[in-house]
PDB file of N, CA and C in Angstrom:
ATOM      1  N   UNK A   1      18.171   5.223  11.019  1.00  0.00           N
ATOM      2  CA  UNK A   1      17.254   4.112  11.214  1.00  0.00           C
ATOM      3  C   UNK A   1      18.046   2.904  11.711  1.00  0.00           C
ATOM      4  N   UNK A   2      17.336   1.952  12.784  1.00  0.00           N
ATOM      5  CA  UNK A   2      17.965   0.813  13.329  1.00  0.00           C
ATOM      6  C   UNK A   2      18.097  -0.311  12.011  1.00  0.00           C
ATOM      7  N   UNK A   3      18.214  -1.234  12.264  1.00  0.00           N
ATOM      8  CA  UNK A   3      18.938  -2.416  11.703  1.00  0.00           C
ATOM      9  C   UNK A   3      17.623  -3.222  11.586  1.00  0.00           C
ATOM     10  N   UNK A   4      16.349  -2.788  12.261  1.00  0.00           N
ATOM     11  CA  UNK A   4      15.381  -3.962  12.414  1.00  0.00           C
ATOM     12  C   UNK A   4      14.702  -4.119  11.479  1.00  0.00           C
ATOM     13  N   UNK A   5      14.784  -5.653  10.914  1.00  0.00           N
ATOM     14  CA  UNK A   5      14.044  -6.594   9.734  1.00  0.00           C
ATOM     15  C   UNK A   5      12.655  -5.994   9.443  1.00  0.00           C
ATOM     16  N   UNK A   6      11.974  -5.673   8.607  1.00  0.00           N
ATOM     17  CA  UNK A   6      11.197  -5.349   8.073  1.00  0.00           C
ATOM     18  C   UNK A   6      10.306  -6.189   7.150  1.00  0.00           C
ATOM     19  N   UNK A   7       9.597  -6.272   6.945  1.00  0.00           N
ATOM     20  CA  UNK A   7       8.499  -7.690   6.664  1.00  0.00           C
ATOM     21  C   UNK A   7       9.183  -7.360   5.141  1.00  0.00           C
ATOM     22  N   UNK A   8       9.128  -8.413   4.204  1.00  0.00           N
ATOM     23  CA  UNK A   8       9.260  -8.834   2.530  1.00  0.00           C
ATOM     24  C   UNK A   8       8.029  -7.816   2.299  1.00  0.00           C
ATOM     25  N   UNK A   9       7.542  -8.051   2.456  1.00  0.00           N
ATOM     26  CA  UNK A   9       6.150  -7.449   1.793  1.00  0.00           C
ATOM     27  C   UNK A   9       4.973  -6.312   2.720  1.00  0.00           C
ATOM     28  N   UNK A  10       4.565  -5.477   1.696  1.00  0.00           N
ATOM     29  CA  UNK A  10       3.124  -4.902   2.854  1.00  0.00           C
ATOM     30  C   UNK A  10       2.478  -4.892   1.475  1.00  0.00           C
ATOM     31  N   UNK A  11       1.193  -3.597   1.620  1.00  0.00           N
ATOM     32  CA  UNK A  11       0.356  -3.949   0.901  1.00  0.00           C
ATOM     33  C   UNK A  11      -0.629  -2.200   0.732  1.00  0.00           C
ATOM     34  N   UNK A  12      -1.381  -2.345  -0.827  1.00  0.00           N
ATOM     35  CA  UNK A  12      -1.442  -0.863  -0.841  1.00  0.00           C
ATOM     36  C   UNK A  12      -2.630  -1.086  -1.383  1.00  0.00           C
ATOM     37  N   UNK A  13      -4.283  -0.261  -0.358  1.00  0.00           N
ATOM     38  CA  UNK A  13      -5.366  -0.960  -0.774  1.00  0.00           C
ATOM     39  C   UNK A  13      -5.667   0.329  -1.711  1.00  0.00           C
ATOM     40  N   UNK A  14      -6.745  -0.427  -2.982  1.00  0.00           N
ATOM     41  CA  UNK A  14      -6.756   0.245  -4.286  1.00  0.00           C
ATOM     42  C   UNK A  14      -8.601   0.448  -4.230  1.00  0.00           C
ATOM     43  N   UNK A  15      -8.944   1.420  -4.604  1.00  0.00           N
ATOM     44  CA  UNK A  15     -10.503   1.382  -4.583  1.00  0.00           C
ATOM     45  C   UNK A  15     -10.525   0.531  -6.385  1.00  0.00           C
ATOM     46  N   UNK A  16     -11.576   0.010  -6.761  1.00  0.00           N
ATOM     47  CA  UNK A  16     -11.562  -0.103  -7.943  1.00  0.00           C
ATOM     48  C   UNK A  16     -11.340   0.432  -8.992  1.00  0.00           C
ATOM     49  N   UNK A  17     -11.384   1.784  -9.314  1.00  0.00           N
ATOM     50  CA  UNK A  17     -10.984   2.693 -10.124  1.00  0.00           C
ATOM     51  C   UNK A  17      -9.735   2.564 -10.188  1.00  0.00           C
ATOM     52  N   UNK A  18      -8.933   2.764  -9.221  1.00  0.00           N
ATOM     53  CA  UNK A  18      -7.631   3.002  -8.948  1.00  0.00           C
ATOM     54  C   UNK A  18      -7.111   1.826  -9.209  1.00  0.00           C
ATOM     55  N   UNK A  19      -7.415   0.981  -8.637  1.00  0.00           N
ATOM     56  CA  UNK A  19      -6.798  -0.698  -9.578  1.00  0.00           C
ATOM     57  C   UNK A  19      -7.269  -1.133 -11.003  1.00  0.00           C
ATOM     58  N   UNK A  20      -8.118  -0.405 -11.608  1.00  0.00           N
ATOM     59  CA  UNK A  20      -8.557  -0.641 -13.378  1.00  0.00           C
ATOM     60  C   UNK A  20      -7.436   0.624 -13.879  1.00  0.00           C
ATOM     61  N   UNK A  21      -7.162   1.776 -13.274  1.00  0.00           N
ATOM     62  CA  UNK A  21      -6.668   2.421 -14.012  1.00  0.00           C
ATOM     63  C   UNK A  21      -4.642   1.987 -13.366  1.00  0.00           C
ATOM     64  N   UNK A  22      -4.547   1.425 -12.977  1.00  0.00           N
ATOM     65  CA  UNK A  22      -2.934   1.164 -12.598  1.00  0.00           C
ATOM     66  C   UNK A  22      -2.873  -0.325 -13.775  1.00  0.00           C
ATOM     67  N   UNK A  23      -3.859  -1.092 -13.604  1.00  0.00           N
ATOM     68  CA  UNK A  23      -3.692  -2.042 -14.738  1.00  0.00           C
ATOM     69  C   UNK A  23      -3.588  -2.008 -15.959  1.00  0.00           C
ATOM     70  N   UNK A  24      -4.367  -0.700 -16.336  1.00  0.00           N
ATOM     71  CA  UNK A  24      -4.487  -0.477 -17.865  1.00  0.00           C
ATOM     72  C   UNK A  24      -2.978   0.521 -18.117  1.00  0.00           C
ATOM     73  N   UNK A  25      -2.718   1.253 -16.813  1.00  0.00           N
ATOM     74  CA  UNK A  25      -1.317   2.212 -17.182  1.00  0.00           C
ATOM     75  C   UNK A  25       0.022   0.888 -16.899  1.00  0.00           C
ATOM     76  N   UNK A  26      -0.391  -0.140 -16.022  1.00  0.00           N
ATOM     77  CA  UNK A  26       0.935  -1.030 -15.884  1.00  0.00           C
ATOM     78  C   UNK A  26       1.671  -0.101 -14.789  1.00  0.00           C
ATOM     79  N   UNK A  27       1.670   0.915 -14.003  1.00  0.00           N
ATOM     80  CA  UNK A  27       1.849   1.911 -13.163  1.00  0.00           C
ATOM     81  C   UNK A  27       1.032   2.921 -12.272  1.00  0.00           C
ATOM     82  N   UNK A  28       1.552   2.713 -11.216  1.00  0.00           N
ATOM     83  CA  UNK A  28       0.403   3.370 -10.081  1.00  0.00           C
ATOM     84  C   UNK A  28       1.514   4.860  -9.580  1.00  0.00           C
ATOM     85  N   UNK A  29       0.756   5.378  -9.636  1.00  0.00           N
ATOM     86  CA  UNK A  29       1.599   7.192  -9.307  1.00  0.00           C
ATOM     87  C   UNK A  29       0.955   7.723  -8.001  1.00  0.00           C
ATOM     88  N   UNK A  30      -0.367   6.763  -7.639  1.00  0.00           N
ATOM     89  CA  UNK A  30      -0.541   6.991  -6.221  1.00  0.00           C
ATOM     90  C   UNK A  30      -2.229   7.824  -6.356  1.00  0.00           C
ATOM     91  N   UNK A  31      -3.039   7.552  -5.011  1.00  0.00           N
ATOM     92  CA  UNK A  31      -4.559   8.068  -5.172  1.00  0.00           C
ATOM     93  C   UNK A  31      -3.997   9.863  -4.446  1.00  0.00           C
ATOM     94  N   UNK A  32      -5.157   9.770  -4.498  1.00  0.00           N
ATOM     95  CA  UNK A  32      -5.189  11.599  -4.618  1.00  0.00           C
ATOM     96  C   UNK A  32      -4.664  12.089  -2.840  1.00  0.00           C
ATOM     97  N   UNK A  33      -4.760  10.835  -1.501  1.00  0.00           N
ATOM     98  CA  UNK A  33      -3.762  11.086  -0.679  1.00  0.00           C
ATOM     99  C   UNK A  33      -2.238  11.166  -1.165  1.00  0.00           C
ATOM    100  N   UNK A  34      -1.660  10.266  -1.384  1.00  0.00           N
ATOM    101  CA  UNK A  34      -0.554   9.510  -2.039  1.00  0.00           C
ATOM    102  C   UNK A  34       0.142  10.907  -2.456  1.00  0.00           C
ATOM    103  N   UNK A  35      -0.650  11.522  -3.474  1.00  0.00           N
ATOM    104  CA  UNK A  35       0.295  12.361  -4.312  1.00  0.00           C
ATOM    105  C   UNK A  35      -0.063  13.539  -3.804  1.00  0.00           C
ATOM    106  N   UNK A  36      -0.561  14.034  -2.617  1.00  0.00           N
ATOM    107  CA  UNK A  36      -0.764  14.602  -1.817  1.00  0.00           C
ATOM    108  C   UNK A  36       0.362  15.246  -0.774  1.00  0.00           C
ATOM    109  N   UNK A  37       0.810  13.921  -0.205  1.00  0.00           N
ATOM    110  CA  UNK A  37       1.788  13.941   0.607  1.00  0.00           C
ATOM    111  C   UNK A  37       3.247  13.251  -0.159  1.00  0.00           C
ATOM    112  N   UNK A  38       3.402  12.946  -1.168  1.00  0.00           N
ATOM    113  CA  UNK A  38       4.430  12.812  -2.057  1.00  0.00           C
ATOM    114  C   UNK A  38       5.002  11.574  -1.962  1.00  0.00           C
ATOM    115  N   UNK A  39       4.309  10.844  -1.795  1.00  0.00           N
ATOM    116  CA  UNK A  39       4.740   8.922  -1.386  1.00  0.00           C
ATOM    117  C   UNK A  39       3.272   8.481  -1.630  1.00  0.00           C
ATOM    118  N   UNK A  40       3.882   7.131  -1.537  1.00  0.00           N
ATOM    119  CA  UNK A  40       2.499   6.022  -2.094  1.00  0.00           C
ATOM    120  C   UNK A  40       2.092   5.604  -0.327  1.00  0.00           C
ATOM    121  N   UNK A  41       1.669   5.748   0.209  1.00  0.00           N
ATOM    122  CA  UNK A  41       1.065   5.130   1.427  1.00  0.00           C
ATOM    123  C   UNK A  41       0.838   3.467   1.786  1.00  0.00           C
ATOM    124  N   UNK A  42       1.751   2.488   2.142  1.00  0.00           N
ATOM    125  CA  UNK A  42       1.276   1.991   2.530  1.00  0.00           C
ATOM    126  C   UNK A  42       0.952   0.981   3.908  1.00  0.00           C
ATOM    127  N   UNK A  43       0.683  -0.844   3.815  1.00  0.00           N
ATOM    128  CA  UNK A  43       0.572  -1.003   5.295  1.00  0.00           C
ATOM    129  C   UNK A  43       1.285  -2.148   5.176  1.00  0.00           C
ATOM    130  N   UNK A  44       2.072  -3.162   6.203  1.00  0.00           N
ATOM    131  CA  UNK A  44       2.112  -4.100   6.794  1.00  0.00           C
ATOM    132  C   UNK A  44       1.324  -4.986   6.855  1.00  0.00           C
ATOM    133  N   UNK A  45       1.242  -6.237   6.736  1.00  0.00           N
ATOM    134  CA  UNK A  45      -0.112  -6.565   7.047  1.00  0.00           C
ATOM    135  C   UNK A  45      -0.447  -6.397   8.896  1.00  0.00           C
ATOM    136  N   UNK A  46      -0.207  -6.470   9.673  1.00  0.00           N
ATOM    137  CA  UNK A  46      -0.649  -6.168  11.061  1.00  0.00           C
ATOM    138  C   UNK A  46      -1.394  -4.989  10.841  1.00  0.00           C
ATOM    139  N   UNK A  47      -1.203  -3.935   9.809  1.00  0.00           N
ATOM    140  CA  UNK A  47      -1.993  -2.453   9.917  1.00  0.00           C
ATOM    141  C   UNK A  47      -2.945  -2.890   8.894  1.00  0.00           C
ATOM    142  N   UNK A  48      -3.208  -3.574   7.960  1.00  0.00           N
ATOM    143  CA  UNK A  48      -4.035  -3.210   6.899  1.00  0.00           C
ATOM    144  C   UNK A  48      -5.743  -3.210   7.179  1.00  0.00           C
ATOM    145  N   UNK A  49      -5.626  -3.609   8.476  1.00  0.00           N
ATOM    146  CA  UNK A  49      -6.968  -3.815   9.007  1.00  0.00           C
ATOM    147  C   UNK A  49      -6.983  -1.969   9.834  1.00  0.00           C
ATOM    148  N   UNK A  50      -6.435  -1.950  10.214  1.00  0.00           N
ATOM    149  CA  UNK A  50      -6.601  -0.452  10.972  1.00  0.00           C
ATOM    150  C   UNK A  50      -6.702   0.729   9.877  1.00  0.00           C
ATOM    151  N   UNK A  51      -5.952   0.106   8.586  1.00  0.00           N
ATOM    152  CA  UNK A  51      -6.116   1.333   7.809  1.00  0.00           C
ATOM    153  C   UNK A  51      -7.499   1.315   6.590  1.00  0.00           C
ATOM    154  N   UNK A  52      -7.824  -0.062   6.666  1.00  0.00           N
ATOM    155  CA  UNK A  52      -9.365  -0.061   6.287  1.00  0.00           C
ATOM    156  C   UNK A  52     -10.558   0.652   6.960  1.00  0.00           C
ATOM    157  N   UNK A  53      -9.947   0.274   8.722  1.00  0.00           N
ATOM    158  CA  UNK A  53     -10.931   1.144   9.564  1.00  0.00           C
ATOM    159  C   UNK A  53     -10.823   2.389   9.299  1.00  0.00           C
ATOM    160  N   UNK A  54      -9.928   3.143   9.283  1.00  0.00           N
ATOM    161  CA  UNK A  54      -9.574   4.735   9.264  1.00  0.00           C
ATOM    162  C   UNK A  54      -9.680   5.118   7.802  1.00  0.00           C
ATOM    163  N   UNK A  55      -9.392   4.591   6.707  1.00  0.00           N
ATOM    164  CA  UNK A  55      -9.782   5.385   5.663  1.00  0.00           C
ATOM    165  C   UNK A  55     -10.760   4.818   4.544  1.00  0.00           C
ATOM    166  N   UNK A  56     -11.180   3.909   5.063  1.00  0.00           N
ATOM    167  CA  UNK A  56     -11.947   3.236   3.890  1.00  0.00           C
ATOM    168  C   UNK A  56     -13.092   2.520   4.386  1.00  0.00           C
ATOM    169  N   UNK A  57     -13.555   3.115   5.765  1.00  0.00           N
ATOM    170  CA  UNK A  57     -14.839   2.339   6.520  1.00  0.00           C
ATOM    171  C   UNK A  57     -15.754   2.916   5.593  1.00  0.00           C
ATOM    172  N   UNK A  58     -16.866   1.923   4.935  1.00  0.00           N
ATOM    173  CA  UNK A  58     -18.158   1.399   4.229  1.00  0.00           C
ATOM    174  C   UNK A  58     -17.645   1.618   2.894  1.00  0.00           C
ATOM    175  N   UNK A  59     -16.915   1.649   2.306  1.00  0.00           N
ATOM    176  CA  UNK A  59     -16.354   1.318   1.117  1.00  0.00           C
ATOM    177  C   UNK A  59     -16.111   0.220   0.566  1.00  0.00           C
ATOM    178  N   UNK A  60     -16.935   0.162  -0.786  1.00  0.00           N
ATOM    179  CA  UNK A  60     -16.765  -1.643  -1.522  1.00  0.00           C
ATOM    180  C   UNK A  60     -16.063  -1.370  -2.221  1.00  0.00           C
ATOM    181  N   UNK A  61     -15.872  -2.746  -2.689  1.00  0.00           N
ATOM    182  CA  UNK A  61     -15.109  -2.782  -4.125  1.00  0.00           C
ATOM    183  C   UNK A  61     -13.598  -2.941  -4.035  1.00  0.00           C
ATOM    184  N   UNK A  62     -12.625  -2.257  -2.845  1.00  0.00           N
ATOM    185  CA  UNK A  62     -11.771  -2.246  -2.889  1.00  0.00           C
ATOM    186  C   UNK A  62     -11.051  -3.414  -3.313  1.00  0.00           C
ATOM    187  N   UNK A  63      -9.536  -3.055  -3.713  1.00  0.00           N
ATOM    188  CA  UNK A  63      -8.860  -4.559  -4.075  1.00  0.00           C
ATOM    189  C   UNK A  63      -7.317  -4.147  -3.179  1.00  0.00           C
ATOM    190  N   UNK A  64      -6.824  -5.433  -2.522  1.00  0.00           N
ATOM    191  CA  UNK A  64      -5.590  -5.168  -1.678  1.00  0.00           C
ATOM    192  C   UNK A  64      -5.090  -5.716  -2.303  1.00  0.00           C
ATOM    193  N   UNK A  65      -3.580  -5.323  -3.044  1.00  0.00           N
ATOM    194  CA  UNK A  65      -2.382  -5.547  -3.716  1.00  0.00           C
ATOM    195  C   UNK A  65      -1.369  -5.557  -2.600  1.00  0.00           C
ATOM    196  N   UNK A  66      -0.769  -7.179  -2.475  1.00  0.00           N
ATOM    197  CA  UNK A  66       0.624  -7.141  -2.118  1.00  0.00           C
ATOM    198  C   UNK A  66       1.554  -7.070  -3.018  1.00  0.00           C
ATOM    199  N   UNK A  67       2.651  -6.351  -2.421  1.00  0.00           N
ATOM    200  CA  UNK A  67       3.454  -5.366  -2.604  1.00  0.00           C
ATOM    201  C   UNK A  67       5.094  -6.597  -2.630  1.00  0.00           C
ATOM    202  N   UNK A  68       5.725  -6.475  -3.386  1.00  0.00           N
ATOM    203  CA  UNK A  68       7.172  -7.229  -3.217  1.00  0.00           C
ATOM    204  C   UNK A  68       8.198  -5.630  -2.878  1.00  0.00           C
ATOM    205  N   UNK A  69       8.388  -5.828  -1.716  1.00  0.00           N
ATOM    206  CA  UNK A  69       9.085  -4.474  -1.504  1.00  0.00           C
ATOM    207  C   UNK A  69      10.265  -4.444  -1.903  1.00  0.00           C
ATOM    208  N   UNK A  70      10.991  -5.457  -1.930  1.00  0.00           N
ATOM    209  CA  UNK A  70      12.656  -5.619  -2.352  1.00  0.00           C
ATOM    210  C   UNK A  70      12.352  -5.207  -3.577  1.00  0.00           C
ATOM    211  N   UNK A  71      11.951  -5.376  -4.440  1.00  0.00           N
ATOM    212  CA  UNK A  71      11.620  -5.168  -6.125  1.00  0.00           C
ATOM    213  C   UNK A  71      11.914  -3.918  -6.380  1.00  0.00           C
ATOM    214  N   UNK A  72      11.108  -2.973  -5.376  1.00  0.00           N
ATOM    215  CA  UNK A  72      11.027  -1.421  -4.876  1.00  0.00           C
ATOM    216  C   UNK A  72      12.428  -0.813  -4.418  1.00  0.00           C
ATOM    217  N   UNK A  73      13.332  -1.565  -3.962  1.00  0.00           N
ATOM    218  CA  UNK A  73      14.773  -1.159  -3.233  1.00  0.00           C
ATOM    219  C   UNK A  73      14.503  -0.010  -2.605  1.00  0.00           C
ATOM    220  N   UNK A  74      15.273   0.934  -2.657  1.00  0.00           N
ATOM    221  CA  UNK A  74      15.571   2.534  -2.096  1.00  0.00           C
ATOM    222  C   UNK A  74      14.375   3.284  -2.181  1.00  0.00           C
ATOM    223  N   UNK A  75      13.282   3.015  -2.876  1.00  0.00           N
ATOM    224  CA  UNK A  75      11.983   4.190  -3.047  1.00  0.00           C
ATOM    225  C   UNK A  75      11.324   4.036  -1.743  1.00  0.00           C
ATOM    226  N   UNK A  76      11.308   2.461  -1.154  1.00  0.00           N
ATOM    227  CA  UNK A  76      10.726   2.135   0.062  1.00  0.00           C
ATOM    228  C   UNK A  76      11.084   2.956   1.296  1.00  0.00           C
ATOM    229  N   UNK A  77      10.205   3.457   2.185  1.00  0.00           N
ATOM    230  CA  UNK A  77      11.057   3.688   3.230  1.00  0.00           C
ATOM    231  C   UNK A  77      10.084   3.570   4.500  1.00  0.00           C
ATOM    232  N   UNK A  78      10.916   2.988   5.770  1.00  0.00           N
ATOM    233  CA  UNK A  78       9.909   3.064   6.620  1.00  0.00           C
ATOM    234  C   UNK A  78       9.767   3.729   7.778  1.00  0.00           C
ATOM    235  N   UNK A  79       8.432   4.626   8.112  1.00  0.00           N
ATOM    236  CA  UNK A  79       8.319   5.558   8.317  1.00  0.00           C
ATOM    237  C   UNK A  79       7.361   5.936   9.536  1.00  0.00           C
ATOM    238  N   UNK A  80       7.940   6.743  10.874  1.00  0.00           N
ATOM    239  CA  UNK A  80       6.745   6.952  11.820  1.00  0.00           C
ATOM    240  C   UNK A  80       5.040   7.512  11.302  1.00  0.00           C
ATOM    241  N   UNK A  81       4.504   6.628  11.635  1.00  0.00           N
ATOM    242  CA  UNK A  81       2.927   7.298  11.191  1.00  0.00           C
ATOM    243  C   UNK A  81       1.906   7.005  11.951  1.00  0.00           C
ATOM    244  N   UNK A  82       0.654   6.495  11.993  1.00  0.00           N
ATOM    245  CA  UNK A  82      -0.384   6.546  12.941  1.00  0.00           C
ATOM    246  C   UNK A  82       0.363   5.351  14.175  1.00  0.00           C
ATOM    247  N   UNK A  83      -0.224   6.311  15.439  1.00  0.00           N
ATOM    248  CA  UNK A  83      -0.048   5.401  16.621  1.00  0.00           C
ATOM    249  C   UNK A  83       1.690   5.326  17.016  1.00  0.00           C
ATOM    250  N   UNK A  84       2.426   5.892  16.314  1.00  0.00           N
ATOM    251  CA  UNK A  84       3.946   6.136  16.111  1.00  0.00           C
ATOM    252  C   UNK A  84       4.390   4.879  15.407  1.00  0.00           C
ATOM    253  N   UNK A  85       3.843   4.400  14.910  1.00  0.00           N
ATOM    254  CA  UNK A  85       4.492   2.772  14.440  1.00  0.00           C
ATOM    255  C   UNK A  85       4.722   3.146  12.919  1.00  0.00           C
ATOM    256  N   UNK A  86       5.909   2.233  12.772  1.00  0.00           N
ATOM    257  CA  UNK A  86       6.570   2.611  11.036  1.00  0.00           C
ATOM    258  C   UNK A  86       5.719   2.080   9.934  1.00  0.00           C
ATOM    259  N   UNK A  87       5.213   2.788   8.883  1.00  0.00           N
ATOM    260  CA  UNK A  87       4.798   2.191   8.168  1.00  0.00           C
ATOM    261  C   UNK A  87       5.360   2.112   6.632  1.00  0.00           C
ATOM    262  N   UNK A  88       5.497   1.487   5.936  1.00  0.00           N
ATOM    263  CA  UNK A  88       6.439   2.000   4.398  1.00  0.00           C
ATOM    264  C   UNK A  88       5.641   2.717   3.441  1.00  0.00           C
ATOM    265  N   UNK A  89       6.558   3.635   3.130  1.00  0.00           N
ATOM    266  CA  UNK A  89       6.321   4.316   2.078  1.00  0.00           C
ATOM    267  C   UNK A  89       7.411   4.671   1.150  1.00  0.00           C
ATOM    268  N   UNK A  90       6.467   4.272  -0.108  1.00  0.00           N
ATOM    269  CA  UNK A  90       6.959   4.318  -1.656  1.00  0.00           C
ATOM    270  C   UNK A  90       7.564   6.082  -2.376  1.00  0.00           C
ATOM    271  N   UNK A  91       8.815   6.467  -2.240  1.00  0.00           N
ATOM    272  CA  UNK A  91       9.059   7.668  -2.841  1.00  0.00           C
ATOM    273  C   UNK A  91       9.098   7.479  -4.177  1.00  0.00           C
ATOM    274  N   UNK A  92       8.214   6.945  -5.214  1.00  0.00           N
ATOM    275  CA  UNK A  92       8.205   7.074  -6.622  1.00  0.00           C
ATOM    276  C   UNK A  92       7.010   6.307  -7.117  1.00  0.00           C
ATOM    277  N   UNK A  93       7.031   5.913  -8.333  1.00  0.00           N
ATOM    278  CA  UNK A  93       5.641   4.968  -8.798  1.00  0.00           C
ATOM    279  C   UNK A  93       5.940   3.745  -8.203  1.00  0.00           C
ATOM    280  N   UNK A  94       4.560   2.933  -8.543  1.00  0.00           N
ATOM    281  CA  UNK A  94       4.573   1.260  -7.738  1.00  0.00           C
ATOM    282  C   UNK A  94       4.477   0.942  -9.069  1.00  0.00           C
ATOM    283  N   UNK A  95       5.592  -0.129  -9.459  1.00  0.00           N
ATOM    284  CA  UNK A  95       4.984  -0.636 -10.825  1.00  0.00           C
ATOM    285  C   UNK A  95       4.661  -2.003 -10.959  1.00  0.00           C
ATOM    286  N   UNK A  96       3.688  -2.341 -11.708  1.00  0.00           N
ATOM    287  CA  UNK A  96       2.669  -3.877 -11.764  1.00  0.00           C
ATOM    288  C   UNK A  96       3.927  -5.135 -11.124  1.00  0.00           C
ATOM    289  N   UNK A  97       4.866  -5.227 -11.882  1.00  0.00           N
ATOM    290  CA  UNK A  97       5.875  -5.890 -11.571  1.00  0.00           C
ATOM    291  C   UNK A  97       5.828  -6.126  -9.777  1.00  0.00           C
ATOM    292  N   UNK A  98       5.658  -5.112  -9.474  1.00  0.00           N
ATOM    293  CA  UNK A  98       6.023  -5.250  -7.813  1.00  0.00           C
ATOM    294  C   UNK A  98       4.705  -6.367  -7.087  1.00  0.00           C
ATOM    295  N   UNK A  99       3.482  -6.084  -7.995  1.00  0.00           N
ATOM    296  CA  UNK A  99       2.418  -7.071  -7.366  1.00  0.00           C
ATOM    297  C   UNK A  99       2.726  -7.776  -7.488  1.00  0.00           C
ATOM    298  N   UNK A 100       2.515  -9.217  -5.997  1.00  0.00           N
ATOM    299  CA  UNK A 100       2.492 -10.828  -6.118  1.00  0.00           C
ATOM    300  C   UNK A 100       0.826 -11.352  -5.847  1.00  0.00           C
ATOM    301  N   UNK A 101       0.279 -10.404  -5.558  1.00  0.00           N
ATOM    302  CA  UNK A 101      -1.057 -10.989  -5.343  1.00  0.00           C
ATOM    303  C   UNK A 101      -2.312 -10.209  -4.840  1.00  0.00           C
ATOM    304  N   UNK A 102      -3.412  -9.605  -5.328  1.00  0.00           N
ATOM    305  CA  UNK A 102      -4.502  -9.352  -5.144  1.00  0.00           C
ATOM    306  C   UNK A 102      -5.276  -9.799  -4.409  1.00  0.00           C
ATOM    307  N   UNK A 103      -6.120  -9.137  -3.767  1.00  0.00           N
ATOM    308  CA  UNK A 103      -7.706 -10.045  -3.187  1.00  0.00           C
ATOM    309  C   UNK A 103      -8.675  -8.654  -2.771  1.00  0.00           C
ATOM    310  N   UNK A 104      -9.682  -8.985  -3.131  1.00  0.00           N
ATOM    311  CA  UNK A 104     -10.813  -8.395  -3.105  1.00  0.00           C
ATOM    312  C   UNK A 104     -10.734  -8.197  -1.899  1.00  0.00           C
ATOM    313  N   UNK A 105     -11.500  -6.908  -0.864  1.00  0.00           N
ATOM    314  CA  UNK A 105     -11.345  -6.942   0.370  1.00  0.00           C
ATOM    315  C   UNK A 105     -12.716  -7.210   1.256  1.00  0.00           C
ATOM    316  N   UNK A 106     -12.638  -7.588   2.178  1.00  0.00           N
ATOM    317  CA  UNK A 106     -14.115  -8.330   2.520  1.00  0.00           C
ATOM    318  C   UNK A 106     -13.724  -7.165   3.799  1.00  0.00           C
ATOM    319  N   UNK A 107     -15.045  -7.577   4.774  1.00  0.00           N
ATOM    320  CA  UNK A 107     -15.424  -6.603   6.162  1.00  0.00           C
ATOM    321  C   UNK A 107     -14.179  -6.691   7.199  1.00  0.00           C
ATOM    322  N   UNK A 108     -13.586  -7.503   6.928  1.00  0.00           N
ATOM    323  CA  UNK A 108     -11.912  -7.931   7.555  1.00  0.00           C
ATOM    324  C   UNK A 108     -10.760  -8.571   6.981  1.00  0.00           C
ATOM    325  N   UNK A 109      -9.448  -7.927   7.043  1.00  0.00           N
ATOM    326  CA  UNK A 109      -8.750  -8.503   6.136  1.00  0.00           C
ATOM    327  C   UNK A 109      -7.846  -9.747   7.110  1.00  0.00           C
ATOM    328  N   UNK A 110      -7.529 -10.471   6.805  1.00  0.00           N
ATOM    329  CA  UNK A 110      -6.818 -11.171   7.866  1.00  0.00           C
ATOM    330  C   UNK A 110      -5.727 -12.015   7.036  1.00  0.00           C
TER     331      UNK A 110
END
């Protein structure tokens, strides 16, 4: 992998379930993609709008958790995925600690 800077932060959208049950465990082990493909999935903010379109079009409720990736060190990694562009992904749990901030997700995230 090149040398190129990588944003502080991305972000890992949670349906509600999935954010009541990571709060009450204090640990997220990942939704049923996630542990699927053996990483936590997530976006940048430049993608988090494309990945609302693609996996979560007419879905409420969701909640978007930013992510402190440094917190994460070595589990992070970033990775070719839709459109060939890198996106990071988590090789282990996300734990509460790593959130700096929530928000409900509306028809666009910006």
């Amino acid at each position: 992998m090149n040398d190129t800077a990588h944003p502080a932060t991305a972000y890992k959208i949670l349906t509600a379930d999935q954010w009541a049950q990571f709060q009450a465990d204090g640990v997220f082990h990942g939704a049923p993609v996630d542990l699927a493909d053996g990483y936590i999935h997530l976006s940048a903010a430049e993608q988090v709008q494309g990945t609302l379109d693609k996996h979560f079009a007419g879905q409420s409720g969701l909640v978007i958790a930013e992510i402190d990736l440094a917190l994460l060190g070595d589990t992070v990694k970033w990775e070719v995925s839709r459109g060939g562009a890198l996106f990071p992904h988590i090789y282990g749990p996300l734990p509460m600690a790593a959130v700096l901030r929530v928000t409900d997700s509306t028809p666009s995230f910006r």
